[in-house]
N, C-alpha and C. Protein backbone atom coordinates (compact mmCIF):
# COMPACT_ATOMS: atom_id res chain seq x y z
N UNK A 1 0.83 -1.21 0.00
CA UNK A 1 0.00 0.00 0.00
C UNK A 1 0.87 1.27 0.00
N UNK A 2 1.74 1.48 1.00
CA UNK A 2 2.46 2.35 0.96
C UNK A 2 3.39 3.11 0.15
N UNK A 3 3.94 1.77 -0.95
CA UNK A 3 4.64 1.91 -2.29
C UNK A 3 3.85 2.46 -3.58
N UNK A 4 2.51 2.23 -3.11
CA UNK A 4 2.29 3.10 -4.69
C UNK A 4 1.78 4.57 -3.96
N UNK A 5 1.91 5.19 -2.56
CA UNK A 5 2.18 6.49 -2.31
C UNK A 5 3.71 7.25 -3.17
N UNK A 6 4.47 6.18 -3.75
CA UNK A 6 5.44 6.78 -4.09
C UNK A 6 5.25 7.34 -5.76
N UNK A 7 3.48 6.20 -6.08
CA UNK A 7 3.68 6.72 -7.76
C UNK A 7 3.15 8.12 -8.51
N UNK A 8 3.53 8.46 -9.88
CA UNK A 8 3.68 9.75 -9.76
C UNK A 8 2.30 9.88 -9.82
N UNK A 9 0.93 9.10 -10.25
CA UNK A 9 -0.24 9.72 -9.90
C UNK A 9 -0.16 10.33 -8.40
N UNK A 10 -0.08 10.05 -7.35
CA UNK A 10 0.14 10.49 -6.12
C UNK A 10 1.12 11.84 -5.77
N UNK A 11 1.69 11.74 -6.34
CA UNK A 11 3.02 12.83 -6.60
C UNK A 11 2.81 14.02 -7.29
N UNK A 12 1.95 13.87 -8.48
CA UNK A 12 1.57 14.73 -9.65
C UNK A 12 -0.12 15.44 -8.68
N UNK A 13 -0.47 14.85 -7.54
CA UNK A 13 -1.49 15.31 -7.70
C UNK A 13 -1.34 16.13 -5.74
N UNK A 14 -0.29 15.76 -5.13
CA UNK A 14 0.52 16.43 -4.59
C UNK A 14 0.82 17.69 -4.64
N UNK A 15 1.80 17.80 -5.39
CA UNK A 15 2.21 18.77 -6.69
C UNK A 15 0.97 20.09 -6.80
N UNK A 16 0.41 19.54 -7.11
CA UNK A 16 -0.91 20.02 -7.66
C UNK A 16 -1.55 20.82 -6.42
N UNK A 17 -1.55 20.14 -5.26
CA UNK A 17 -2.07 21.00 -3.87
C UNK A 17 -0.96 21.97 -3.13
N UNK A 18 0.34 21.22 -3.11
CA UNK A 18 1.40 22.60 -2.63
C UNK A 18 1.59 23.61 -3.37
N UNK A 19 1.28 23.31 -5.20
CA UNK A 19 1.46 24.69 -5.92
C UNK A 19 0.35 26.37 -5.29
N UNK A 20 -0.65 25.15 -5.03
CA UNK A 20 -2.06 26.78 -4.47
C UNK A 20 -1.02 26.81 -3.38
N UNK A 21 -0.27 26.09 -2.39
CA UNK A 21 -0.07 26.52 -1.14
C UNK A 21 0.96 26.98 -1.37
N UNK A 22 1.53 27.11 -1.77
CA UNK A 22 2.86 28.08 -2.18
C UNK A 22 2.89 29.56 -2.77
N UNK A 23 1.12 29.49 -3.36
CA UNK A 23 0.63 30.85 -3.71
C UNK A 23 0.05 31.38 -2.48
N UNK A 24 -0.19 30.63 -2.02
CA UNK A 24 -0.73 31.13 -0.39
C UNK A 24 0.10 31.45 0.62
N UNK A 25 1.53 31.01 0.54
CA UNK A 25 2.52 31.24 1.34
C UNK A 25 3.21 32.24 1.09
N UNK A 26 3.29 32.71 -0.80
CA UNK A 26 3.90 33.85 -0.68
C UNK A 26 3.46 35.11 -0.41
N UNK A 27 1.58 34.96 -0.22
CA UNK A 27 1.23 36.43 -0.29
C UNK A 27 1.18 36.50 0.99
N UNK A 28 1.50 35.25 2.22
CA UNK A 28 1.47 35.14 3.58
C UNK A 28 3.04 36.21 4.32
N UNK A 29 4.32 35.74 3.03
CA UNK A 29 5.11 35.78 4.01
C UNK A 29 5.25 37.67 3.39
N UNK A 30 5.04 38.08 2.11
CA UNK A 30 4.81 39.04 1.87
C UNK A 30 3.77 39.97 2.77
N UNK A 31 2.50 39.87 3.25
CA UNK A 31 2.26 40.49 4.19
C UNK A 31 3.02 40.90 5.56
N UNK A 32 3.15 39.73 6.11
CA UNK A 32 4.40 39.88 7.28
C UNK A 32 5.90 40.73 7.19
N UNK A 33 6.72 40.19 6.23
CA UNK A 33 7.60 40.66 5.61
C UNK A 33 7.43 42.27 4.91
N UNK A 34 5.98 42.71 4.79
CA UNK A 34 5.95 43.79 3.91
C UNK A 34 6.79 44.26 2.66
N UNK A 35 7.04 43.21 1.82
CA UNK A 35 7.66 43.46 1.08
C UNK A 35 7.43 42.32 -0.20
N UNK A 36 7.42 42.77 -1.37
CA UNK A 36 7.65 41.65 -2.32
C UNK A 36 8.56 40.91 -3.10
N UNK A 37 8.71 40.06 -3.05
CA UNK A 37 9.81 38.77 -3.83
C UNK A 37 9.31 38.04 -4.54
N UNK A 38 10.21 37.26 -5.40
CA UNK A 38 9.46 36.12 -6.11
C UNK A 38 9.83 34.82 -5.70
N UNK A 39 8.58 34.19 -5.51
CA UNK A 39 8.80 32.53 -4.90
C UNK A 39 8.48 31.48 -6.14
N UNK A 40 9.54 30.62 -6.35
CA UNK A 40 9.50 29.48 -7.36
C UNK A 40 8.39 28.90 -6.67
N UNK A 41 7.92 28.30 -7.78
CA UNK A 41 7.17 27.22 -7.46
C UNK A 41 7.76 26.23 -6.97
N UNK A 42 7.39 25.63 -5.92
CA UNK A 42 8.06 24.51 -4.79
C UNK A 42 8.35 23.17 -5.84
N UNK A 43 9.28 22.48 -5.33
CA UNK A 43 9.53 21.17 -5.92
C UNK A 43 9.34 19.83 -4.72
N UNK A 44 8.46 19.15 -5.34
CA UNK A 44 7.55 18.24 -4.21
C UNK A 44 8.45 16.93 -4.69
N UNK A 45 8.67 16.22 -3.59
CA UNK A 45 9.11 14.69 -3.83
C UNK A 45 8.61 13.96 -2.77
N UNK A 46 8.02 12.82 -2.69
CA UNK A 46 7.65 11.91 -2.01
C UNK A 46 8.71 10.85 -1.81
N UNK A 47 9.68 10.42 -0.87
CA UNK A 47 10.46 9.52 -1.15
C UNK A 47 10.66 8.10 0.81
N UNK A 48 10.89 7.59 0.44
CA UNK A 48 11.32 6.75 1.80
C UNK A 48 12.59 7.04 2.09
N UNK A 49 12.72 7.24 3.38
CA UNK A 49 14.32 8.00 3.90
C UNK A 49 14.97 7.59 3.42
N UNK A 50 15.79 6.11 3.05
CA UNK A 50 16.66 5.91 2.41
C UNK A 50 16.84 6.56 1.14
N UNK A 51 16.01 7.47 0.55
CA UNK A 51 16.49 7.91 -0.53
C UNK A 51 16.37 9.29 -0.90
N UNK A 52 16.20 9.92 0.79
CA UNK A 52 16.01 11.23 0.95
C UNK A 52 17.47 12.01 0.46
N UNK A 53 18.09 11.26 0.64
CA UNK A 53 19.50 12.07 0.28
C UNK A 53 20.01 12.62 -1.08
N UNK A 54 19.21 11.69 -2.10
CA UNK A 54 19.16 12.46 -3.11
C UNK A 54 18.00 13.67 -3.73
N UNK A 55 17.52 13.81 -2.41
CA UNK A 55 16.79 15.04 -2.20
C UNK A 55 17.05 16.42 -2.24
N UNK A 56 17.68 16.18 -0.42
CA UNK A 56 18.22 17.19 0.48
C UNK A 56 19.56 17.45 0.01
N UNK A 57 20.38 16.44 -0.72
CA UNK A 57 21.64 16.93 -1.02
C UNK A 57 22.33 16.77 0.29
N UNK A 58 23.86 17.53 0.79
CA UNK A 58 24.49 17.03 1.64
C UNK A 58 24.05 16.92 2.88
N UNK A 59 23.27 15.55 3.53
CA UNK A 59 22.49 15.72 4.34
C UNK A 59 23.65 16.28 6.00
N UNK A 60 24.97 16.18 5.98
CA UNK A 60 25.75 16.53 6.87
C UNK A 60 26.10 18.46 7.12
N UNK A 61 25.30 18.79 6.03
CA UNK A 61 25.68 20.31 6.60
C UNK A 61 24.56 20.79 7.79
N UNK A 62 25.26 21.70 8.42
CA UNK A 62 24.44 22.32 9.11
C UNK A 62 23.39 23.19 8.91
N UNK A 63 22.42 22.92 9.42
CA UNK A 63 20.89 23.68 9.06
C UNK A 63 20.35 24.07 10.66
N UNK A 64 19.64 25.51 10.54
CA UNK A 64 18.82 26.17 11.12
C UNK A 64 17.78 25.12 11.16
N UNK A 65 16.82 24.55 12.47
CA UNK A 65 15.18 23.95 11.89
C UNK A 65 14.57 24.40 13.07
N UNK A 66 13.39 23.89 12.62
CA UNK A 66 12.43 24.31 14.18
C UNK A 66 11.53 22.78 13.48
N UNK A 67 10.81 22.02 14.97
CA UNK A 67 10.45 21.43 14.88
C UNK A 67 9.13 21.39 15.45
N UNK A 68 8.09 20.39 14.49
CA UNK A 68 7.13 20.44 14.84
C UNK A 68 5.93 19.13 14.66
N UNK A 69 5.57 18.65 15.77
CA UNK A 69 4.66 17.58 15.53
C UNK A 69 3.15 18.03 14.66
N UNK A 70 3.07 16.81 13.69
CA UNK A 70 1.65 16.99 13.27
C UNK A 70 0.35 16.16 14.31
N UNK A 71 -0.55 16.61 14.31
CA UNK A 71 -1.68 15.90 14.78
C UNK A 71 -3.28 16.17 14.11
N UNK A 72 -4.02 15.58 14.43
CA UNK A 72 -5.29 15.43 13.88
C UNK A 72 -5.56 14.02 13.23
N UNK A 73 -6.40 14.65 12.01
CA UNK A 73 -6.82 13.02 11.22
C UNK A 73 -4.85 12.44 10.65
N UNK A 74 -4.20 13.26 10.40
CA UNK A 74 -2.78 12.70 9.94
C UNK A 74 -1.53 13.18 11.26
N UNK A 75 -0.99 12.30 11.82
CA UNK A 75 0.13 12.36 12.66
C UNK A 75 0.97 12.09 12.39
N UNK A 76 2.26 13.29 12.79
CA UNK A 76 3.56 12.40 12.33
C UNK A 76 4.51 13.93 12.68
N UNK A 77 6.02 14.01 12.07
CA UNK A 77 6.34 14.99 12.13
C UNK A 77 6.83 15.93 11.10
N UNK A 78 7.23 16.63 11.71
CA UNK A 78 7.50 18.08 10.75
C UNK A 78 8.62 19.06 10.59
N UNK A 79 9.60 19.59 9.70
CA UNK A 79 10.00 20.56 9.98
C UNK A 79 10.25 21.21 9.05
N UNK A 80 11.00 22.65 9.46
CA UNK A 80 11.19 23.51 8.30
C UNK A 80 12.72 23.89 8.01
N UNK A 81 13.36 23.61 7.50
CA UNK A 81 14.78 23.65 7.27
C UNK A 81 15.12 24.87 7.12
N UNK A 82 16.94 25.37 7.38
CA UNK A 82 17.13 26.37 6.39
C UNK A 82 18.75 26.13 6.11
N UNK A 83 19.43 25.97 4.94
CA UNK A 83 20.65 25.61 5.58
C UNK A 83 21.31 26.89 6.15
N UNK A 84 22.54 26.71 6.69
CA UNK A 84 23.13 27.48 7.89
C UNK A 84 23.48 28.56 7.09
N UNK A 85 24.08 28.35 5.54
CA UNK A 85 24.31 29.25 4.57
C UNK A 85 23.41 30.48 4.11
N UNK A 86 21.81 29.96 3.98
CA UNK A 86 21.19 30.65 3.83
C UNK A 86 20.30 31.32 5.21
N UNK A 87 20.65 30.93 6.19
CA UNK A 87 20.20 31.36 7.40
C UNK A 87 20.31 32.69 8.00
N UNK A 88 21.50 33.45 7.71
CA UNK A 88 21.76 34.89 8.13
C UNK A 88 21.20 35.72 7.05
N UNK A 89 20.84 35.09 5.65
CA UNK A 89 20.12 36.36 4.68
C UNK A 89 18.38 36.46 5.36
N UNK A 90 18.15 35.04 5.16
CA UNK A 90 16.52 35.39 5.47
C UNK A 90 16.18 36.50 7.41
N UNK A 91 17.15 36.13 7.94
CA UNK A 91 17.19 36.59 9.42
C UNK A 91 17.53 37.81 8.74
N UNK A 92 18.44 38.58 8.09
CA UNK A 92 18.44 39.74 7.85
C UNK A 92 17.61 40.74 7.27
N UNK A 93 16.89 39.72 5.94
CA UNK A 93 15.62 40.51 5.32
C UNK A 93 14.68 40.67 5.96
N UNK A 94 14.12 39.51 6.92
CA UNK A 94 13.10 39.89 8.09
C UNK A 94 13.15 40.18 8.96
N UNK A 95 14.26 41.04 9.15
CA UNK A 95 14.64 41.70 10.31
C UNK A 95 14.43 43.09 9.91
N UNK A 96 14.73 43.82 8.67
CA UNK A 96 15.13 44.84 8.60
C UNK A 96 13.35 44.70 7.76
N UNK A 97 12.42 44.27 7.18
CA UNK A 97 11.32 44.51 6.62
C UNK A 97 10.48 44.64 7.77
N UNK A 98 10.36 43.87 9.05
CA UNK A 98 9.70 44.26 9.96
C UNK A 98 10.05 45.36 11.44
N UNK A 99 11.26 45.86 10.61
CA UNK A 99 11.75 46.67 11.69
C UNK A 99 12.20 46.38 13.07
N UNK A 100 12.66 45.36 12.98
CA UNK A 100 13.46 45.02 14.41
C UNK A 100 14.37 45.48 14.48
N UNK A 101 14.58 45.51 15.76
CA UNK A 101 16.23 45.92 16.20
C UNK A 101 16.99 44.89 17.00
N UNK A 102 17.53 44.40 16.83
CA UNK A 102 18.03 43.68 18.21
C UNK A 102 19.20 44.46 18.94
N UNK A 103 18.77 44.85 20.04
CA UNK A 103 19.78 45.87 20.81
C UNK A 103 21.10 45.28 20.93
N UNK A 104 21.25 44.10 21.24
CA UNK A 104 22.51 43.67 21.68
C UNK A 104 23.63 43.06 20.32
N UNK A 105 22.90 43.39 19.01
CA UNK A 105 24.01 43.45 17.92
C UNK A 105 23.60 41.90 17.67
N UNK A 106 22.83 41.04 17.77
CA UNK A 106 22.82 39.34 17.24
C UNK A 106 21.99 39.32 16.40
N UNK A 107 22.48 39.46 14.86
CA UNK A 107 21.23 39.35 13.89
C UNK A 107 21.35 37.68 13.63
N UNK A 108 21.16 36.90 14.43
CA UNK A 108 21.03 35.37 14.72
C UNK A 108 19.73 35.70 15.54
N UNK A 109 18.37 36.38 15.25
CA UNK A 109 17.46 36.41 15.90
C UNK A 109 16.79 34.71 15.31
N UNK A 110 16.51 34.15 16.23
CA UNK A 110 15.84 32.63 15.06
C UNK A 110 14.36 32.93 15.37
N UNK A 111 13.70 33.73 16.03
CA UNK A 111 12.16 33.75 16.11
C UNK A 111 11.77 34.30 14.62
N UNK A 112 12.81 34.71 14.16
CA UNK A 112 12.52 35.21 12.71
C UNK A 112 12.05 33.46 12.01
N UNK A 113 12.87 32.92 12.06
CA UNK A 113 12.97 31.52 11.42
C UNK A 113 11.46 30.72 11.81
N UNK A 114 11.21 30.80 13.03
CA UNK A 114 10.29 30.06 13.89
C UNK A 114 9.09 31.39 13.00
N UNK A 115 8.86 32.13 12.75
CA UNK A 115 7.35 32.80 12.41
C UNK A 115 7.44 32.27 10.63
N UNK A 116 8.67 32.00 9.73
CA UNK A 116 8.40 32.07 8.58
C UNK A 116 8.51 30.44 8.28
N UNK A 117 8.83 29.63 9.57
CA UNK A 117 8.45 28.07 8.77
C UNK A 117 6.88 28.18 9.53
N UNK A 118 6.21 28.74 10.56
CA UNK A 118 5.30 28.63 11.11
C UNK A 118 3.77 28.92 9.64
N UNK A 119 4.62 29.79 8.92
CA UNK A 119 3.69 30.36 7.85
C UNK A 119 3.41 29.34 7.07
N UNK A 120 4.53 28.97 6.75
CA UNK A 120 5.30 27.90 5.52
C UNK A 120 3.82 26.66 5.99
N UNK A 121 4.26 26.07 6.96
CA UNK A 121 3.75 24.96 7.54
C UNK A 121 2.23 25.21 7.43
N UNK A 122 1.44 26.23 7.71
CA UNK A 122 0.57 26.34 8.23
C UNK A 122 -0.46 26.65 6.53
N UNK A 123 0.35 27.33 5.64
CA UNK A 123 -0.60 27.24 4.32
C UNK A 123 -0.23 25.92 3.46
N UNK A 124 0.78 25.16 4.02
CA UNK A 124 0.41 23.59 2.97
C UNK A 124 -0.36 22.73 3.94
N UNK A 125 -0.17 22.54 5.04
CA UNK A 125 -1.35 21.81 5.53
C UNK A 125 -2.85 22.03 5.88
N UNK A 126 -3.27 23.91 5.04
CA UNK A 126 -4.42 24.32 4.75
C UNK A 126 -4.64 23.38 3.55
N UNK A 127 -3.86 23.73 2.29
CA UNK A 127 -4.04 23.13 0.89
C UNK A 127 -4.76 21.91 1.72
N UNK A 128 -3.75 20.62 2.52
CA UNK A 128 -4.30 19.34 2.27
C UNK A 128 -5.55 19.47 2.67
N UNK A 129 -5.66 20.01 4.03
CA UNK A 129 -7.05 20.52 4.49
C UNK A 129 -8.15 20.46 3.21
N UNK A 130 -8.08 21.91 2.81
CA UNK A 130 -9.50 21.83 1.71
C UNK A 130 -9.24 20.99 0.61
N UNK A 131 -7.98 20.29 0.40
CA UNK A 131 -8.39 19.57 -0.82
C UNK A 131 -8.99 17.89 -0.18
N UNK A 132 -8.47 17.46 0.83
CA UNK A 132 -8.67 16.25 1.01
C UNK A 132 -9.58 16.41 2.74
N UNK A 133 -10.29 17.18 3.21
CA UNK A 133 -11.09 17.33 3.60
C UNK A 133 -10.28 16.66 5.17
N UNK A 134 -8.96 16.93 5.46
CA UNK A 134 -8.43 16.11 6.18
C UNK A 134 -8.37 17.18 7.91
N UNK A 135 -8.60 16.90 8.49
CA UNK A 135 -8.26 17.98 9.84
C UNK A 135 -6.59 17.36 9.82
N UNK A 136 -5.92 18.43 10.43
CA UNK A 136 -4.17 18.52 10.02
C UNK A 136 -3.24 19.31 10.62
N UNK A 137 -2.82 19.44 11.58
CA UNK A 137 -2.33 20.70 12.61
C UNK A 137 -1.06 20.77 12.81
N UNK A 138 -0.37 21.83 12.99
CA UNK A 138 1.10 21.54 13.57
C UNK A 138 1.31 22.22 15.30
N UNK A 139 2.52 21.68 16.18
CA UNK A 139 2.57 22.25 17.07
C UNK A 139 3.42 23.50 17.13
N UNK A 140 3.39 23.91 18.21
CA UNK A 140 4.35 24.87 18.34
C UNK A 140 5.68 24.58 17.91
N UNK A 141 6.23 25.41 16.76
CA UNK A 141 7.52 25.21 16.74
C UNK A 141 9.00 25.16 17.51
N UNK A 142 9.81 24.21 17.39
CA UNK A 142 10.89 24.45 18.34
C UNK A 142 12.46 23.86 17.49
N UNK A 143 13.25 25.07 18.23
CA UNK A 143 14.60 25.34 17.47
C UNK A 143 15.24 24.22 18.03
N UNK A 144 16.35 23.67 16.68
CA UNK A 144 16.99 22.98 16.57
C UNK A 144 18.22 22.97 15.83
N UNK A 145 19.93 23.18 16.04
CA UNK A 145 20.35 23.36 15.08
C UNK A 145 21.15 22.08 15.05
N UNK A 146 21.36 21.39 14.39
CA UNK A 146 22.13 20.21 13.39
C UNK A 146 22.09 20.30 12.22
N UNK A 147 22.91 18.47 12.07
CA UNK A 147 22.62 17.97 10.74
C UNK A 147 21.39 17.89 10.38
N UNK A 148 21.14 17.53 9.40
CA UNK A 148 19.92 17.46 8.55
C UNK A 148 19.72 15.66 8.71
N UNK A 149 20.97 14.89 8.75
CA UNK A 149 20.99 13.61 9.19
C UNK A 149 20.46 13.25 10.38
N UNK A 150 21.52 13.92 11.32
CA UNK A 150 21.01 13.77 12.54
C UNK A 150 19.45 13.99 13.12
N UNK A 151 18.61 14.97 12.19
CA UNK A 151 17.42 14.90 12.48
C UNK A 151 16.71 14.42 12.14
N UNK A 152 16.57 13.79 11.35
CA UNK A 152 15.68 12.69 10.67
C UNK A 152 16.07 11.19 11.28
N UNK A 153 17.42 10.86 11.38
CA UNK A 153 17.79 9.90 12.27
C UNK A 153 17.05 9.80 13.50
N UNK A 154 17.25 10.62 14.30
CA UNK A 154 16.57 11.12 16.00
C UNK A 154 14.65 10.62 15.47
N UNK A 155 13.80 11.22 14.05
CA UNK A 155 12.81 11.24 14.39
C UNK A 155 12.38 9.81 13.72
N UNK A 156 13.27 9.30 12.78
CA UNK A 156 12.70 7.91 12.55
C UNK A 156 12.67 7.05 13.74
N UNK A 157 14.00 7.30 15.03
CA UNK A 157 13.64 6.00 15.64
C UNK A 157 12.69 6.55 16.72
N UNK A 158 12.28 8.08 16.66
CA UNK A 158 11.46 8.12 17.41
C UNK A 158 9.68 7.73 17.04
N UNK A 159 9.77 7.28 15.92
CA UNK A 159 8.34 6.61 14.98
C UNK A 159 8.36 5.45 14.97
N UNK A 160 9.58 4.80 15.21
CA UNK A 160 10.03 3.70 15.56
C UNK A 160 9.71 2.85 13.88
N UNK A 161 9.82 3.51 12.79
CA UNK A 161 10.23 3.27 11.62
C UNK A 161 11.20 2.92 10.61
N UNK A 162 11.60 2.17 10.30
CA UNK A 162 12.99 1.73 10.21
C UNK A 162 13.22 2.56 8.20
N UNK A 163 11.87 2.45 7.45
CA UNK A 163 12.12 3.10 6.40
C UNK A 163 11.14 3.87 6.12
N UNK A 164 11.02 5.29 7.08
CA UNK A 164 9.86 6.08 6.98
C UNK A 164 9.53 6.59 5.62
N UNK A 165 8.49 7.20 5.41
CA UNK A 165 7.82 7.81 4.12
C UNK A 165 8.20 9.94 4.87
N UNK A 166 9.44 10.16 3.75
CA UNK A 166 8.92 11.67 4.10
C UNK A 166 8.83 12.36 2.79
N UNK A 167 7.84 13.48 2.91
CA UNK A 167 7.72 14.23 2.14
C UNK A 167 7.94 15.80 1.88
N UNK A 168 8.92 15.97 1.04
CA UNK A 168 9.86 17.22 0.78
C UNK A 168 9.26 18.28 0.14
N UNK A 169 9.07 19.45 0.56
CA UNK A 169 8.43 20.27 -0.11
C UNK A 169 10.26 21.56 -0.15
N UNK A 170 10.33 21.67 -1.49
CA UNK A 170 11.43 22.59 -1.25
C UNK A 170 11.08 23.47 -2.27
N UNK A 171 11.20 25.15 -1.28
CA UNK A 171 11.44 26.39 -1.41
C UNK A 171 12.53 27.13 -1.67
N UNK A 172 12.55 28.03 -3.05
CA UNK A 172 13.28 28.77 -3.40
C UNK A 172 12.72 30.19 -3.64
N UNK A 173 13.36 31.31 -2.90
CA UNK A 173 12.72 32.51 -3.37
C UNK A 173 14.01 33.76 -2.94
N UNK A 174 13.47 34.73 -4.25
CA UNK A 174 14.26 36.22 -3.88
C UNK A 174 13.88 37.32 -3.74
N UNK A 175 14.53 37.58 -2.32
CA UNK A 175 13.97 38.75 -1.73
C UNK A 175 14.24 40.25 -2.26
N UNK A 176 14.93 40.54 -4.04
CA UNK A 176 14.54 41.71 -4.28
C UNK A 176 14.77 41.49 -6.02
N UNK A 177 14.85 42.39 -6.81
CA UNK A 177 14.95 42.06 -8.25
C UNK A 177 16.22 42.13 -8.14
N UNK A 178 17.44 42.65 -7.40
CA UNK A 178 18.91 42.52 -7.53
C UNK A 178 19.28 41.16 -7.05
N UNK A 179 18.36 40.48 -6.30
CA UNK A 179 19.12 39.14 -5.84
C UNK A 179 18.85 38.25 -6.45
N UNK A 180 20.33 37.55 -7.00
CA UNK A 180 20.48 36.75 -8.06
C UNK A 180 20.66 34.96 -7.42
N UNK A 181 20.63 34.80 -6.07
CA UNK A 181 20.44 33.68 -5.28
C UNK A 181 19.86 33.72 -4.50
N UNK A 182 18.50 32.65 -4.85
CA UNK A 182 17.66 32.19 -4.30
C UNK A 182 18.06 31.53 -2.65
N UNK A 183 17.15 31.72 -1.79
CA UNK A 183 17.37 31.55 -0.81
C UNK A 183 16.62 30.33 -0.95
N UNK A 184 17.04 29.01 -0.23
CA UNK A 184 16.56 27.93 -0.42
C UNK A 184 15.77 27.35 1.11
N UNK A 185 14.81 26.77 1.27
CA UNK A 185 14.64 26.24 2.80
C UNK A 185 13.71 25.02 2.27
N UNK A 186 13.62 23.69 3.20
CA UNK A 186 13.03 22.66 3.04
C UNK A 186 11.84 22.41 4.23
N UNK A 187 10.61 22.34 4.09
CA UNK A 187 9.69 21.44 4.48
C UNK A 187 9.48 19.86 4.80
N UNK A 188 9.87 19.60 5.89
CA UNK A 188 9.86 17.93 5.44
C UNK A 188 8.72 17.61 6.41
N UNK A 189 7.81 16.49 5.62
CA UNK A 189 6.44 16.30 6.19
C UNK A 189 6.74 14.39 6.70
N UNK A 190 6.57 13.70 8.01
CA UNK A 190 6.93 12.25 7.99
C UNK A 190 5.72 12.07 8.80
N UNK A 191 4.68 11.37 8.29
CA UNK A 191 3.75 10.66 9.27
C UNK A 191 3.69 9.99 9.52
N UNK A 192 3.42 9.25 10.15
CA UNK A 192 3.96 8.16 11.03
C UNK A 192 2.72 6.95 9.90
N UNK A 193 3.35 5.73 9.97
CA UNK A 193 3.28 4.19 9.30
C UNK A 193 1.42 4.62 8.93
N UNK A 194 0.96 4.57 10.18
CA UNK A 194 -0.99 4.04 10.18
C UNK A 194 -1.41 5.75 9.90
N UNK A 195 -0.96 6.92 9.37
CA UNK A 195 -1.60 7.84 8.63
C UNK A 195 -1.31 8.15 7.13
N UNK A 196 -0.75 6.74 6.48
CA UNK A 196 -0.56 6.97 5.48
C UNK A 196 -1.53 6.65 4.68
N UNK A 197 -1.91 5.16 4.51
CA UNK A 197 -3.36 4.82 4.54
C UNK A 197 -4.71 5.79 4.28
N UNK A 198 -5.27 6.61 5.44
CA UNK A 198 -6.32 7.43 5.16
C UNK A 198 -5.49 8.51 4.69
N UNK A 199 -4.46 9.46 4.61
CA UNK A 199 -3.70 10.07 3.38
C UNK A 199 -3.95 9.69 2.02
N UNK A 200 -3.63 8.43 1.88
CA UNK A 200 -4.07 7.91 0.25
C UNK A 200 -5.60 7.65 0.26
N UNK A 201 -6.12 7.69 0.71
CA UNK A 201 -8.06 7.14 0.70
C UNK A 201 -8.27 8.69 0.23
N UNK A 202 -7.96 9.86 1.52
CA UNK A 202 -7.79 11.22 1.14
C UNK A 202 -7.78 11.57 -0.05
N UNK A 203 -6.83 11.20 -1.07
CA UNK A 203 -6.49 11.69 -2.41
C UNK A 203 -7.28 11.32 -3.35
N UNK A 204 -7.63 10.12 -3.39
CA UNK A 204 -8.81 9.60 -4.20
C UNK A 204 -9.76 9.94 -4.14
N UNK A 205 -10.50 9.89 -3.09
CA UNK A 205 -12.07 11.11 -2.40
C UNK A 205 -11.79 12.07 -3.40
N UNK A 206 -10.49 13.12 -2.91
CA UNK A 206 -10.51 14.07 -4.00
C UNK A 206 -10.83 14.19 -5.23
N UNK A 207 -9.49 13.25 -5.62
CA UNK A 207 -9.42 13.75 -7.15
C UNK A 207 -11.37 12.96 -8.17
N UNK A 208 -12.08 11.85 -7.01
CA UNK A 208 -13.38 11.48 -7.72
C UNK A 208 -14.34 12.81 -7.25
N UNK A 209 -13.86 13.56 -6.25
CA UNK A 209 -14.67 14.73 -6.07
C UNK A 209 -14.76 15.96 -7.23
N UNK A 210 -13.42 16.16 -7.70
CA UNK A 210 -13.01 17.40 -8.09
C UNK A 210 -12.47 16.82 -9.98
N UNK A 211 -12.87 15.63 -10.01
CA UNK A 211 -13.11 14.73 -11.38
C UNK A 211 -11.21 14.94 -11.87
N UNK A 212 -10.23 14.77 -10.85
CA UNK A 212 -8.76 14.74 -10.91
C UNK A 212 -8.41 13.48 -12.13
C-alpha cells in the first residue's frame, strides 16, 4: 500500500495541492515581511528516507530547523529547514522589513525563522485541508540546530520506523529584483506508518470529487 504512495499519480497530484499553497505562502510571508519577492514554485518529492538524500543533497551540513509535531486526522512529524548558509540572509531581510532591532548586535534572531516556517507549515497543511477534507495541525515550533541527518535519524527511531515515508516540499525565493540567489529552505512532512493509509483514501475522495 504504501509503495504506490510513491507513484507519480500520487506525486503529480501532490504537486498540484502545494502549488495553491505556495501561492498562499507567498502572499502570507509578503504580508508579514511587507515586502515583495518572487517565490519558485516549490519542488515536491515523495520519497522513503533511504532515498532522501538524493533530495536534500548534503544531508551533513548544518541547518537552522524548528520542529514540529503533526496531529489530527494525519500524525507524524514536521519541519522547516534552512541551511546554515542561507540562514543569516533570510534573518536579515526579516529583520530589517519588519523593523526590528536587536539591541545587543545578534542578527542570529531565530524567532525570525520560527514565524516564517510557522507560515510555511501552516498554508500547505491548509491546501491538504480543503483539498482532502483532512483535519491537520502543527505544534508549536521548536529550534533545533544540526545535521539534517542527525534529524531525521533522531525522528525515525522516534516513529520507531525503520524506512519512513517523508515528504519534501522545497522552497526557493528572492527577496529583491537585484538578488540573483535564491534563498533555499526545506519542508519535510513524515507521518507516522498508520496515517498513510487514510492520506491515500484522502487523495482519491478528491481527485473522484473534483473529477482529478
Amino acid at each position: 500500500m504504501i509503495k504506490n504512495f510513491y507513484s507519480e499519480e500520487y506525486k503529480d497530484y501532490f504537486e498540484e495541492m502545494m502549488n495553491i499553497g505556495a501561492g498562499n505562502a507567498a502572499t502570507a510571508l509578503e504580508q508579514i515581511l511587507r515586502r515583495k519577492f518572487d517565490m519558485f514554485m516549490p519542488s515536491i518529492h515523495v520519497v522513503p528516507s533511504t532515498k532522501a538524500i538524493s533530495v536534500l543533497g548534503d544531508v551533513s551540513r548544518p541547518v537552522t530547523c524548528v520542529k514540529m509535531g503533526l496531529f489530527g486526522d494525519i500524525r507524524g512529524e514536521m519541519f522547516f529547514i534552512v541551511p546554515s548558509e542561507h540562514t543569516t540572509r533570510l534573518i536579515e531581510v526579516a529583520q530589517h522589513s519588519i523593523d526590528r532591532e536587536n539591541k545587543k548586535g545578534d542578527t542570529r534572531d531565530y524567532s525570525v525563522i520560527a514565524e516564517v516556517g510557522n507560515i510555511l507549515a501552516g498554508v500547505y497543511l491548509t491546501a491538504i485541508h480543503d483539498f482532502c477534507n483532512l483535519s491537520i495541525y502543527h505544534t508549536i515550533p521548536v529550534f533545533a540546530e544540526d545535521m539534517i541527518q542527525s534529524l531525521m535519524d533522531e525522528t525515525i527511531a522516534k516513529i520507531s520506523i525503520k524506512d519512513a515515508t517523508i515528504i519534501v516540499i522545497i522552497n526557493k525565493f528572492l527577496t529583491s529584483p537585484e538578488d540573483k540567489n535564491p534563498i533555499e529552505t526545506f519542508l519535510l512532512m513524515i507521518p507516522f506508518s498508520n496515517s498513510i493509509e487514510p492520506l491515500m483514501n484522502s487523495f482519491k475522495e478528491a481527485k473522484r470529487l473534483y473529477g482529478g
